[in-house]
N, C-alpha and C. Protein backbone atom coordinates (compact mmCIF):
# COMPACT_ATOMS: atom_id res chain seq x y z
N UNK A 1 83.01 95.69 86.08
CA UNK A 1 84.29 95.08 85.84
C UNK A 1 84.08 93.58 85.70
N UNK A 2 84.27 92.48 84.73
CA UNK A 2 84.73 91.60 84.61
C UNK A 2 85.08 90.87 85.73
N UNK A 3 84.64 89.56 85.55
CA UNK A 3 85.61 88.69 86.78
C UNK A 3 87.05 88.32 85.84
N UNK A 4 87.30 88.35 84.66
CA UNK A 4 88.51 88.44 84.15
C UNK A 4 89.60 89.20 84.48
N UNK A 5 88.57 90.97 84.82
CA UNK A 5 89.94 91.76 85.20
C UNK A 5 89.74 91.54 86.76
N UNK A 6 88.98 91.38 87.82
CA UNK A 6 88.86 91.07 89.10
C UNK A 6 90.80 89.86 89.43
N UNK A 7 90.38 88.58 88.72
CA UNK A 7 91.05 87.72 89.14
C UNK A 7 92.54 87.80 88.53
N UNK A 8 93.39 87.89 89.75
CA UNK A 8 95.06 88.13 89.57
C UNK A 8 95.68 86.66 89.41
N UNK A 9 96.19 86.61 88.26
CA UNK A 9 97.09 85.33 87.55
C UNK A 9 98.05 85.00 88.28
N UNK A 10 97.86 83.90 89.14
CA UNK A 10 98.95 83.06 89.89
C UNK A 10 100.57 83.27 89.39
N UNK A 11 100.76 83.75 88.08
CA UNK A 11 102.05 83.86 87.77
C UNK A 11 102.48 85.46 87.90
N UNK A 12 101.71 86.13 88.16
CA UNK A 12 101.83 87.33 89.19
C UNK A 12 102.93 88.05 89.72
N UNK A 13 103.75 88.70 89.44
CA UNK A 13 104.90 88.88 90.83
C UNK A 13 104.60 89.55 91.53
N UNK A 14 104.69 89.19 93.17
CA UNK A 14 104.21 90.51 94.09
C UNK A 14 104.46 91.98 93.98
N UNK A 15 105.98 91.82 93.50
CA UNK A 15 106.03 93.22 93.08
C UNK A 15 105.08 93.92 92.45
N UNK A 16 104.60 93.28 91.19
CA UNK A 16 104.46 93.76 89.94
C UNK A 16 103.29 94.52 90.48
N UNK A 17 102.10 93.43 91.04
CA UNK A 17 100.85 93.30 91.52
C UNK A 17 100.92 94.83 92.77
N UNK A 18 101.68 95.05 93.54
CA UNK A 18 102.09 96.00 94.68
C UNK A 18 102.26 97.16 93.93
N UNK A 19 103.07 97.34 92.59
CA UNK A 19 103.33 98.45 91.83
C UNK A 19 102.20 98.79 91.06
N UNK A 20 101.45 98.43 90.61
CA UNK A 20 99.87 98.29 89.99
C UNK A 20 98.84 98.99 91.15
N UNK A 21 99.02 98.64 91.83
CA UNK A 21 98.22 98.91 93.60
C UNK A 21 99.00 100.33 94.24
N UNK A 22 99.99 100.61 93.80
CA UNK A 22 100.60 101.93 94.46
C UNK A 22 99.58 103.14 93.47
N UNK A 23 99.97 102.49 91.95
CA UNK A 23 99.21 103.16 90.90
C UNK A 23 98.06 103.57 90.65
N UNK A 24 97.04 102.40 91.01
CA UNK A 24 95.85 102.87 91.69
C UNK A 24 95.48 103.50 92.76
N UNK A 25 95.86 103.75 93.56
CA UNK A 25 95.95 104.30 94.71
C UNK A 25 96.65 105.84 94.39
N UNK A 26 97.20 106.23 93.75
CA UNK A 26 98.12 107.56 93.43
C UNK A 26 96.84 108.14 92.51
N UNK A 27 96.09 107.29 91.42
CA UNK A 27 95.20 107.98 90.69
C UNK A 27 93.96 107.99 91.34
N UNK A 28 93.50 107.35 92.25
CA UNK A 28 91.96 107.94 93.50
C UNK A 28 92.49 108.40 93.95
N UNK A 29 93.39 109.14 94.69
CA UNK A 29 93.75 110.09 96.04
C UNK A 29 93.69 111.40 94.92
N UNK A 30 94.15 111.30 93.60
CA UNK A 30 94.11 112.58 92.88
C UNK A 30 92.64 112.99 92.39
N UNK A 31 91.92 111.89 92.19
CA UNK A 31 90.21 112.52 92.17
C UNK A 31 90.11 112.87 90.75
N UNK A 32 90.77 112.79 89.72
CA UNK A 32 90.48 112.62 88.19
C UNK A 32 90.15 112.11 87.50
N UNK A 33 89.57 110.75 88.20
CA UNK A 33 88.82 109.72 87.41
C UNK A 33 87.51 110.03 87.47
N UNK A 34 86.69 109.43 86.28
CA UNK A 34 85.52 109.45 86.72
C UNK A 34 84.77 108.78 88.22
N UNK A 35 83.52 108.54 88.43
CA UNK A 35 83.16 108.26 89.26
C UNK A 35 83.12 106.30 88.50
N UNK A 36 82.69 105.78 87.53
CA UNK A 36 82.83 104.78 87.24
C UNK A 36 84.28 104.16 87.27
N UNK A 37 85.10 105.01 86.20
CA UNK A 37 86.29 104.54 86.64
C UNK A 37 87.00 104.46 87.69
N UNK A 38 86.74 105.19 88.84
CA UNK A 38 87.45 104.93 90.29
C UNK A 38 86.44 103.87 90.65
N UNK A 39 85.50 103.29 90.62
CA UNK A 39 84.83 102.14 91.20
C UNK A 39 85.79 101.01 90.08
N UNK A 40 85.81 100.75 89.08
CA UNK A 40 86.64 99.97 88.75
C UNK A 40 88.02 99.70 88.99
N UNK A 41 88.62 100.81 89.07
CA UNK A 41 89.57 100.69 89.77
C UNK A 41 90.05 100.69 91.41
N UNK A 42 88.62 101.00 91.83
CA UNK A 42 88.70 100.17 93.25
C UNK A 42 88.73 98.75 93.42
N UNK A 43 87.70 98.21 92.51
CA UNK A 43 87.33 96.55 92.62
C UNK A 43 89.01 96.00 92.14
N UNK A 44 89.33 96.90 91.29
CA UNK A 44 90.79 96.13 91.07
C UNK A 44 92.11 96.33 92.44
N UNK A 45 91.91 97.35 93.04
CA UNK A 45 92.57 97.67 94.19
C UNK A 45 92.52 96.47 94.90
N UNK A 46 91.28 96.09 95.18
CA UNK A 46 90.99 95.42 96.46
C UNK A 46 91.47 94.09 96.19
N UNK A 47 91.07 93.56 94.62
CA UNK A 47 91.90 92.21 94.08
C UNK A 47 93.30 91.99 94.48
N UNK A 48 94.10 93.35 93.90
CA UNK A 48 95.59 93.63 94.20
C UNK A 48 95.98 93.10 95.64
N UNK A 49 95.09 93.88 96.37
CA UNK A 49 95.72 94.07 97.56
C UNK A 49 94.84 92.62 98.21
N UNK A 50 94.07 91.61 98.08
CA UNK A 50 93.86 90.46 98.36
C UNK A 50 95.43 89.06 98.13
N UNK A 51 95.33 89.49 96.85
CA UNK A 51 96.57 88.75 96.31
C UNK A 51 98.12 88.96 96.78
N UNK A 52 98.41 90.07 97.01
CA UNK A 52 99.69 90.61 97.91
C UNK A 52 99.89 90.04 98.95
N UNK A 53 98.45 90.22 100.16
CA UNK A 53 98.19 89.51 101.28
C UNK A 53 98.28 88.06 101.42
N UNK A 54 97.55 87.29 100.12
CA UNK A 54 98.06 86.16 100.22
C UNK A 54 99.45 85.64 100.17
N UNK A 55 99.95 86.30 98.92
CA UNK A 55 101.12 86.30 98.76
C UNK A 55 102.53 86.15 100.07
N UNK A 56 101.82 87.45 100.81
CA UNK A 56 102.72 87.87 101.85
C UNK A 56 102.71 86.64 102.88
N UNK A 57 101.15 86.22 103.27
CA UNK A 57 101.00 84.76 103.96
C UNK A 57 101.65 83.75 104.09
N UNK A 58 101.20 83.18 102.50
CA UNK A 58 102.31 82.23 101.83
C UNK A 58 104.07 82.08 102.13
N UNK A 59 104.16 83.47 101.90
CA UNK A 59 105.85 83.34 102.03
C UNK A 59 105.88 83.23 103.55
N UNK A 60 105.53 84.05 104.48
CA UNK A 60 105.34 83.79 105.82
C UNK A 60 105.48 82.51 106.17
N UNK A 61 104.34 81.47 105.91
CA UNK A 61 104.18 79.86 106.23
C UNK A 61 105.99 79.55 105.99
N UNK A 62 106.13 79.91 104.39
CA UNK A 62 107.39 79.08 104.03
C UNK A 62 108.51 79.38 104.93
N UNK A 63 108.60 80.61 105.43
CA UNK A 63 109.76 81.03 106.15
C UNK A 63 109.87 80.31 107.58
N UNK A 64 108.52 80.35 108.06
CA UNK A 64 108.21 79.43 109.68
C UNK A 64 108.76 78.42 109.58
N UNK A 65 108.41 77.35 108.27
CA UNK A 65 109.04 76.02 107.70
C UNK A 65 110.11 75.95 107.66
N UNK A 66 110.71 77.11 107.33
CA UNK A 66 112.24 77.01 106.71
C UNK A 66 112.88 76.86 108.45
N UNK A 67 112.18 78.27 109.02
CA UNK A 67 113.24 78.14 110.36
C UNK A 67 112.91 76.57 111.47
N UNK A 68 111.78 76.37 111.04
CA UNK A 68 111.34 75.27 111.93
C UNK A 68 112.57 74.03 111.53
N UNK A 69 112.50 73.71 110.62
CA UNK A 69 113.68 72.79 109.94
C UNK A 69 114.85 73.02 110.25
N UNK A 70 115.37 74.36 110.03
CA UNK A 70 116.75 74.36 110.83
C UNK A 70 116.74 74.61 112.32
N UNK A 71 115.77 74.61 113.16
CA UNK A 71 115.72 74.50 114.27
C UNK A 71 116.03 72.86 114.52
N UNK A 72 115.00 72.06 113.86
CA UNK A 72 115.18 70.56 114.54
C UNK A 72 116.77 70.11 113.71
N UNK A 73 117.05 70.75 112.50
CA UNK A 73 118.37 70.69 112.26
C UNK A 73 119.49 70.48 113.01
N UNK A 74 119.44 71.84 113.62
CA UNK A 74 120.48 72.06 114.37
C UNK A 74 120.63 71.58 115.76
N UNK A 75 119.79 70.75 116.28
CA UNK A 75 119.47 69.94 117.27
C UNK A 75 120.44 68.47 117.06
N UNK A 76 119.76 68.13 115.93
CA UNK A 76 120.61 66.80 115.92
C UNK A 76 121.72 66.86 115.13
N UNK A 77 122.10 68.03 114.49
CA UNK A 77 123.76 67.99 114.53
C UNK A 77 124.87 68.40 116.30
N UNK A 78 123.83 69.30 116.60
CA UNK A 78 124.58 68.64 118.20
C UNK A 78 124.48 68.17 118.79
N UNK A 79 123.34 67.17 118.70
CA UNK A 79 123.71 65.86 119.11
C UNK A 79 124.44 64.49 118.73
N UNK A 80 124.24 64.80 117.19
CA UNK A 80 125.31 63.66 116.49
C UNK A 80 127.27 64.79 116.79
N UNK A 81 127.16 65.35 117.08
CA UNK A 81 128.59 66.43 117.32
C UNK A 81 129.20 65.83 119.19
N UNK A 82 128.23 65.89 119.46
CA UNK A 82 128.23 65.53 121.04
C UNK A 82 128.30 63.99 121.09
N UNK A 83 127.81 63.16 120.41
CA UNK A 83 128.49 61.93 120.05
C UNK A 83 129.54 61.33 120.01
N UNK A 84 129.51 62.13 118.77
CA UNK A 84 131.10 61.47 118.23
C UNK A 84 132.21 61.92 118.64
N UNK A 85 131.93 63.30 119.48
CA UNK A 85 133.15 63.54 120.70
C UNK A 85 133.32 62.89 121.87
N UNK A 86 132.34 61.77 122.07
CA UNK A 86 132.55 61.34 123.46
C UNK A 86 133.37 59.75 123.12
N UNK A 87 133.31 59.62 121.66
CA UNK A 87 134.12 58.34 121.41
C UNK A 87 135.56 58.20 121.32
């Protein structure tokens, strides 16, 4: 296999990449490929399922970020709230 077909294009959708990976996975469990073609389509499995993982990571970080921010958010709106009620 190619490092062309190995490497999954950043513009990717997880879905897409996850639905590709269900697909492979449905055609080795059925055992109708050759023996070459299920090694190729393992090396592509494992790409899939590298890239998903990152994927899944990635969004992970962003979500920690997201709540981390409205955590210190919501801090200093009650404290600017607790303020301006005591004036």
């Amino acid at each position: 296999m190619s490092q062309k077909t190995r490497r999954i294009p950043k513009s990717t959708r997880f879905e897409d990449a996850l639905k590709e990976l269900e697909t492979i996975v449905e055609s080795l469990e059925s055992g109708e490929p050759s023996l070459e073609l299920s090694l190729e389509q393992f090396e592509r499995g494992v790409s899939l399922s590298r890239f998903c993982q990152q994927s899944l990571s990635e969004a992970e970080q962003k979500v920690k970020i997201l709540l981390d921010e409205d955590d210190a958010g919501d801090d200093d709106a009650l404290t600017d709230f607790d303020a301006s009620a005591q004036n």
